[in-house]
N, C-alpha and C. Protein backbone atom coordinates (compact mmCIF):
# COMPACT_ATOMS: atom_id res chain seq x y z
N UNK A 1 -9.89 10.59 -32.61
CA UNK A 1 -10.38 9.24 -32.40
C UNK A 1 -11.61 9.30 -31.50
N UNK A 2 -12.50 8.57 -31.74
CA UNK A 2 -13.66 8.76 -31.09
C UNK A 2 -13.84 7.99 -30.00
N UNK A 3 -14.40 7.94 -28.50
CA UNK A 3 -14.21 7.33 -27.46
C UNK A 3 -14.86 5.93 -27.46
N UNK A 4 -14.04 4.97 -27.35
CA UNK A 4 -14.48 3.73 -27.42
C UNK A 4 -13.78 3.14 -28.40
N UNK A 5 -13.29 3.79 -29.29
CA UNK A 5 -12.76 2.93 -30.26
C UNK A 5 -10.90 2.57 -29.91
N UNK A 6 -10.95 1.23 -30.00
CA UNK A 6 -9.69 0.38 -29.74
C UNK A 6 -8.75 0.22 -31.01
N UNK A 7 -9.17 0.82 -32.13
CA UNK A 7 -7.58 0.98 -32.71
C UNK A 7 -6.51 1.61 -32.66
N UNK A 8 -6.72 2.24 -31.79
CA UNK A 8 -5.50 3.28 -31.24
C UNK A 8 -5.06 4.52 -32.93
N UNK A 9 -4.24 4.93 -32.56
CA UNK A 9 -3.98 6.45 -33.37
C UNK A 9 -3.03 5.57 -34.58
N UNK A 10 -3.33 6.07 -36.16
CA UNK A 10 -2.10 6.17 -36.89
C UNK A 10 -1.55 6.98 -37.26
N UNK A 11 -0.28 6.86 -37.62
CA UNK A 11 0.80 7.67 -37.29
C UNK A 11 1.47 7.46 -38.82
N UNK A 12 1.38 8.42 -40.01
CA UNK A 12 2.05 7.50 -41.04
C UNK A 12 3.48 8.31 -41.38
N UNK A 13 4.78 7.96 -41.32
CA UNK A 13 5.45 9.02 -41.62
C UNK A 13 6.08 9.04 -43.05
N UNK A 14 6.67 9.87 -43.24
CA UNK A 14 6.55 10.60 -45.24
C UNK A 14 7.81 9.77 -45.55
N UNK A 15 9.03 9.73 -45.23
CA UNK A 15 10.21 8.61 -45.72
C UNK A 15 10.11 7.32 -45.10
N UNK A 16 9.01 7.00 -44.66
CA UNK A 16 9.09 5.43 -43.93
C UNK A 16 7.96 5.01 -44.89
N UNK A 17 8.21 3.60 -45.39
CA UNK A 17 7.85 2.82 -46.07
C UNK A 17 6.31 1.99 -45.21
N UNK A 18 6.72 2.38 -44.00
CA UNK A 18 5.38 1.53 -43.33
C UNK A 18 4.62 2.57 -42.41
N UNK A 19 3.92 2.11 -41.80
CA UNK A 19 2.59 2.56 -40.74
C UNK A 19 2.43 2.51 -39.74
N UNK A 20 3.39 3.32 -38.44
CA UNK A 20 3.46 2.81 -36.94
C UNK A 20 1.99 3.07 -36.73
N UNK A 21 1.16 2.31 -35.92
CA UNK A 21 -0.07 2.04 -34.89
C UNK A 21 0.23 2.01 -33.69
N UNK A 22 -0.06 3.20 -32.61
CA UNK A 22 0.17 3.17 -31.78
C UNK A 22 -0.99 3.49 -30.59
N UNK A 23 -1.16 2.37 -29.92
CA UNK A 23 -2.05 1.40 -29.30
C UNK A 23 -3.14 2.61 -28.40
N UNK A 24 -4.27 2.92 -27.97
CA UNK A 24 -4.94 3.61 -27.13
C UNK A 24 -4.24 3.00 -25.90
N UNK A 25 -3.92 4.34 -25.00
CA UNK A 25 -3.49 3.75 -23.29
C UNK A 25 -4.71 4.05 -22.53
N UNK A 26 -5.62 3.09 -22.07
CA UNK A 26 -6.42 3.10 -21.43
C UNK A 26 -5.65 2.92 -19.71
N UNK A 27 -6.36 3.70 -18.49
CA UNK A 27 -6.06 4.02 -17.39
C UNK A 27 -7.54 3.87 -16.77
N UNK A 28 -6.47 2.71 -15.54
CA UNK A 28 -7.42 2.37 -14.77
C UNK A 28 -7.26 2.51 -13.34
N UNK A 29 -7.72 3.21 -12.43
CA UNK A 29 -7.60 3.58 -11.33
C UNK A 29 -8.09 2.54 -10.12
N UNK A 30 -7.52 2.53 -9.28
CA UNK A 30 -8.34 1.03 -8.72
C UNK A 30 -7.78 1.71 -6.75
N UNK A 31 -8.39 1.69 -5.92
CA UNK A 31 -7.66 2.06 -4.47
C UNK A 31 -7.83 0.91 -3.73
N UNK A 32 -7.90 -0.28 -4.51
CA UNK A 32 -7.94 -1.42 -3.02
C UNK A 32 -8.97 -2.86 -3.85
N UNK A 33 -9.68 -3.16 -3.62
CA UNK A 33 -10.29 -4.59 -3.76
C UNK A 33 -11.01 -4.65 -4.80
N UNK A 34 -11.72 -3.55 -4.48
CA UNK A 34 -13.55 -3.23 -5.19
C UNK A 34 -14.57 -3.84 -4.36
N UNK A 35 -14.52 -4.43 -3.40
CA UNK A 35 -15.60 -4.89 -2.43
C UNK A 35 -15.82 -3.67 -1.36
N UNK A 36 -14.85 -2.80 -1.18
CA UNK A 36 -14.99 -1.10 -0.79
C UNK A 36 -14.58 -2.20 0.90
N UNK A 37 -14.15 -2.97 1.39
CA UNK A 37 -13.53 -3.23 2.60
C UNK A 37 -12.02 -3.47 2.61
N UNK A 38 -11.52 -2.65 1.79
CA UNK A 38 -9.74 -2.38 1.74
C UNK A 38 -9.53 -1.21 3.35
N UNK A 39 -8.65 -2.12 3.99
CA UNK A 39 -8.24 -1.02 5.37
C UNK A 39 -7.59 -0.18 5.53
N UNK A 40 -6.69 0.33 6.37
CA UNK A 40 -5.47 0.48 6.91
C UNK A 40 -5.31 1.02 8.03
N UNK A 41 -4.04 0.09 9.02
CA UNK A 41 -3.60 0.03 9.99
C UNK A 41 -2.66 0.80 10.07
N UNK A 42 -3.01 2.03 11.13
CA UNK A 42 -1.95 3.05 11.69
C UNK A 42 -1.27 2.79 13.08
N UNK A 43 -0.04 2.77 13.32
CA UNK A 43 0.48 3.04 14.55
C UNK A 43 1.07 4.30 14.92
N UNK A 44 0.74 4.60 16.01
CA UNK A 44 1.13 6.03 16.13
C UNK A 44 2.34 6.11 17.14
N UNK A 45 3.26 6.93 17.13
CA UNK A 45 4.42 7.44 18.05
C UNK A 45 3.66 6.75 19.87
N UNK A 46 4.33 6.45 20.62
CA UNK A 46 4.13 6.98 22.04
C UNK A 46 5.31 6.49 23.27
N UNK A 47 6.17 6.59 22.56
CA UNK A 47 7.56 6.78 23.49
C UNK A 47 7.21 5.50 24.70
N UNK A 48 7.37 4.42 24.34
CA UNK A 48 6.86 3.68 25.87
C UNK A 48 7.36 2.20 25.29
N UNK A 49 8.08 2.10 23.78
CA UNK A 49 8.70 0.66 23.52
C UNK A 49 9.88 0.98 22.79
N UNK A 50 10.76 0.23 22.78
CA UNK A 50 11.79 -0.04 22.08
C UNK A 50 12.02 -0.22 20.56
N UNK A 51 12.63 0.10 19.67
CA UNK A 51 12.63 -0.16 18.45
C UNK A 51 12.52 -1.37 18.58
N UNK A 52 13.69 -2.48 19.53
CA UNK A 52 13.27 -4.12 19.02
C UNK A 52 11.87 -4.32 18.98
N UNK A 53 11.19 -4.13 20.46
CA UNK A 53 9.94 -4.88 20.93
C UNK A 53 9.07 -4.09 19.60
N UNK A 54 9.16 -3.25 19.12
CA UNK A 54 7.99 -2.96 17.79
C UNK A 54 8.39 -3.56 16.72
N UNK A 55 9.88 -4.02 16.48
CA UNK A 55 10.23 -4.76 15.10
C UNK A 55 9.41 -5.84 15.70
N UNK A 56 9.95 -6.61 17.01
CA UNK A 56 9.15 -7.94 16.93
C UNK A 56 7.74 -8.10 16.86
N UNK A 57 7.51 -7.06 17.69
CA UNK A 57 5.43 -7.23 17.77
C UNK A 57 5.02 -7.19 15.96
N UNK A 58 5.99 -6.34 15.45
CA UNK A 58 5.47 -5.86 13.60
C UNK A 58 5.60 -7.37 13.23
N UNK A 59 6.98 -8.09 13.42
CA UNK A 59 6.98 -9.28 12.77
C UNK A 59 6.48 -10.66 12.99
N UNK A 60 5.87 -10.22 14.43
CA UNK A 60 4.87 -11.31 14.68
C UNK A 60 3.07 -11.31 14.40
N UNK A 61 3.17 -10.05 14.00
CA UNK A 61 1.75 -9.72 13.73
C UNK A 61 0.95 -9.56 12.49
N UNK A 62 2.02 -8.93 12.08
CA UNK A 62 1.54 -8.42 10.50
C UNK A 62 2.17 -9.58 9.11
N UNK A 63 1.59 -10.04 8.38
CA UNK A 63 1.68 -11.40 7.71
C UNK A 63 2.56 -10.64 6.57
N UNK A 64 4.27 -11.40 6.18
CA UNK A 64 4.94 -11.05 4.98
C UNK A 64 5.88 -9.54 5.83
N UNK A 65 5.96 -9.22 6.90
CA UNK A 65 6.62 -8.54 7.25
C UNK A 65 8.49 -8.93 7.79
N UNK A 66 9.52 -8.32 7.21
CA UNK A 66 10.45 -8.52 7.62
C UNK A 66 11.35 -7.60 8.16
N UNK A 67 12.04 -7.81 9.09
CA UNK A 67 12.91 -7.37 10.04
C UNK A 67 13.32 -6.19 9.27
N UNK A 68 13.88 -5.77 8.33
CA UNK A 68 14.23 -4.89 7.45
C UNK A 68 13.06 -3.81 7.52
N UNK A 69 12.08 -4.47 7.07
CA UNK A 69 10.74 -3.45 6.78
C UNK A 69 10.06 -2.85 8.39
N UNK A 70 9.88 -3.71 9.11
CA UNK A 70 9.45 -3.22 10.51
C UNK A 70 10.73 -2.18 11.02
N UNK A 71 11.97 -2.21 10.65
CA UNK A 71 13.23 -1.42 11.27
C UNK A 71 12.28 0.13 11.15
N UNK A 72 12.20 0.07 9.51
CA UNK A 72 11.92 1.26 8.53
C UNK A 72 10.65 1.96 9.47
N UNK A 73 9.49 1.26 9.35
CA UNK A 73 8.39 1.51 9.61
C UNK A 73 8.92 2.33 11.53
N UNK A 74 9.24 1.43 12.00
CA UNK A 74 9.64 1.92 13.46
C UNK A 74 10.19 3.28 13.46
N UNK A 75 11.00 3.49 12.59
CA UNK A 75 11.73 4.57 12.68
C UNK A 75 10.83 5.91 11.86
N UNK A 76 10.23 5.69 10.92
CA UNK A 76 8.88 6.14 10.44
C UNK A 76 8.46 6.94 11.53
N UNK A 77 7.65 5.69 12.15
CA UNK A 77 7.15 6.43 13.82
C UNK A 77 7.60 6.69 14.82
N UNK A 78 8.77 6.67 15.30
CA UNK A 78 9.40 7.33 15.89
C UNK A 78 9.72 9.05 15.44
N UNK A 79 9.91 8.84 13.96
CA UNK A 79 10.48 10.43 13.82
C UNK A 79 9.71 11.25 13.16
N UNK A 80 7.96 10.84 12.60
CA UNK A 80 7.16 11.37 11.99
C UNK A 80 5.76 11.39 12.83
N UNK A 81 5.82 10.47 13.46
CA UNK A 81 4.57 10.30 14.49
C UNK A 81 3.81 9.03 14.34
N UNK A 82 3.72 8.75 13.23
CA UNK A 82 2.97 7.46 12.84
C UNK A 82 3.53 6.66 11.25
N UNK A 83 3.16 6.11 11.04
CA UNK A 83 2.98 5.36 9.91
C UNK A 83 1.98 4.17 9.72
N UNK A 84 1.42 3.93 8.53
CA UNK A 84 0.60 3.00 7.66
C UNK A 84 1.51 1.18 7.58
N UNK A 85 1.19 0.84 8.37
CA UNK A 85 2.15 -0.79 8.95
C UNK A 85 1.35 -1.83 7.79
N UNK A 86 -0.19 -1.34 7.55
CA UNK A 86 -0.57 -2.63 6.85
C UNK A 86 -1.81 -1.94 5.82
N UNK A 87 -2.08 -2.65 4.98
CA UNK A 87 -3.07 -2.12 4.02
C UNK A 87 -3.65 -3.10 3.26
N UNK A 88 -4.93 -3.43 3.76
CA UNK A 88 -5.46 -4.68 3.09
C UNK A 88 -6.81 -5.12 3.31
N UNK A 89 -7.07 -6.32 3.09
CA UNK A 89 -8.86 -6.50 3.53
C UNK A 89 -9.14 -6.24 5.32
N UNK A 90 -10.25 -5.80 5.57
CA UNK A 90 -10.61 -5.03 6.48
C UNK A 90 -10.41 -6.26 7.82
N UNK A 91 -10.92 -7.27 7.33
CA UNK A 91 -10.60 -8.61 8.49
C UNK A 91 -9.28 -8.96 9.18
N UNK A 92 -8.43 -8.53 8.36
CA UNK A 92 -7.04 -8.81 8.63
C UNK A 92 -6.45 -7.74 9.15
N UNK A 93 -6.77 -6.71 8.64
CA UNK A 93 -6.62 -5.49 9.18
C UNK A 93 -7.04 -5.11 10.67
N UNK A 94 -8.18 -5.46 11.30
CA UNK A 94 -8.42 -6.09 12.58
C UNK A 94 -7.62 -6.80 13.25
N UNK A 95 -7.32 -7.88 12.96
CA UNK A 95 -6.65 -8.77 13.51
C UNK A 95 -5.00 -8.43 13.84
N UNK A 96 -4.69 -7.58 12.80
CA UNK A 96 -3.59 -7.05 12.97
C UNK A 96 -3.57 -5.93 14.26
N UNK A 97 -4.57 -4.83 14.27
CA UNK A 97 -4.58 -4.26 14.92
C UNK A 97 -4.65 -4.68 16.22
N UNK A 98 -6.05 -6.04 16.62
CA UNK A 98 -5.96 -6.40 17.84
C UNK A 98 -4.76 -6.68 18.57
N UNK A 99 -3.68 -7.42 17.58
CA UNK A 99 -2.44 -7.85 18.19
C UNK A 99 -1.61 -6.81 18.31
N UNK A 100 -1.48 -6.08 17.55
CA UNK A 100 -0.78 -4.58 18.06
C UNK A 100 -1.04 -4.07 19.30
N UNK A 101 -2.67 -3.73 19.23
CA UNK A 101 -3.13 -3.03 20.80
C UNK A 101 -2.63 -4.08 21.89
N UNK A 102 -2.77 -5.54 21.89
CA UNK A 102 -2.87 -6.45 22.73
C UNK A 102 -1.16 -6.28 23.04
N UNK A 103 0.16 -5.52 22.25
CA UNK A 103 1.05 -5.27 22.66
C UNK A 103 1.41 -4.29 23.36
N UNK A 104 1.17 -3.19 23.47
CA UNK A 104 0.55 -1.83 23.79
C UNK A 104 1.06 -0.82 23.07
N UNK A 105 0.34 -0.86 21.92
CA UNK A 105 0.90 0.22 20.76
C UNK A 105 -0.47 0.66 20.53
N UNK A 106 -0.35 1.80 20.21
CA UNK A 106 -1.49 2.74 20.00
C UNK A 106 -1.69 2.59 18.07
N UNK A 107 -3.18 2.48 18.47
CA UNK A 107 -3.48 1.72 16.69
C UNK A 107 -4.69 2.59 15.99
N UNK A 108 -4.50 2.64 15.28
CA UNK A 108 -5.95 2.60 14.67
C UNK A 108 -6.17 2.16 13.24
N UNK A 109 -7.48 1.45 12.54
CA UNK A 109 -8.06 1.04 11.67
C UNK A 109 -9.01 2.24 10.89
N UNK A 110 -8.34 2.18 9.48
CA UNK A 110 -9.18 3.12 9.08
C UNK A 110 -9.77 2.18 7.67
């Protein structure tokens, strides 16, 4: 089949009465927006808060986060060193971070 063409492959088989067509799978790769300002917010390990006080700072900070998911993430960083808390447009991603640091969790924006 030659590139570009959208009829996808036929397939005819010898005791079947008909003609399966089976469709081209086109693949599309995508890492974030396409405006190239997709973020992400790291918190890193530093032994100096409580699992609660990081569930709460996670669930007061980060938008669509729940108690369940901040547990996970906490424990993430506690036993790996860090984890990825948020991933999204770069503005919010800020904002998230400010309120993190402004808790005293060690952050960074990438």
């Amino acid at each position: 089949m030659a590139p570009g063409d959208s009829t996808g492959y036929t397939i005819s088989m010898q005791d079947s009465p008909s003609t399966v067509v089976i469709p081209e799978t086109i693949e599309e790769q995508s890492t974030g927006t396409g405006d190239g300002l997709e973020a992400r917010v790291t918190v890193y390990n530093c032994n100096c808060h409580t699992y609660q006080q990081v569930i709460t700072l996670f669930c007061e900070s980060i938008p669509g986060m729940s108690p369940g998911r901040a547990f996970e993430l906490a424990w993430q960083i506690d036993h790996e060193g860090s984890a990825v808390v948020y991933a999204g447009a770069q503005k919010t991603a800020q904002e998230i971070a400010a309120r993190l640091v402004a808790g005293g969790l060690k952050v960074t924006v990438q």
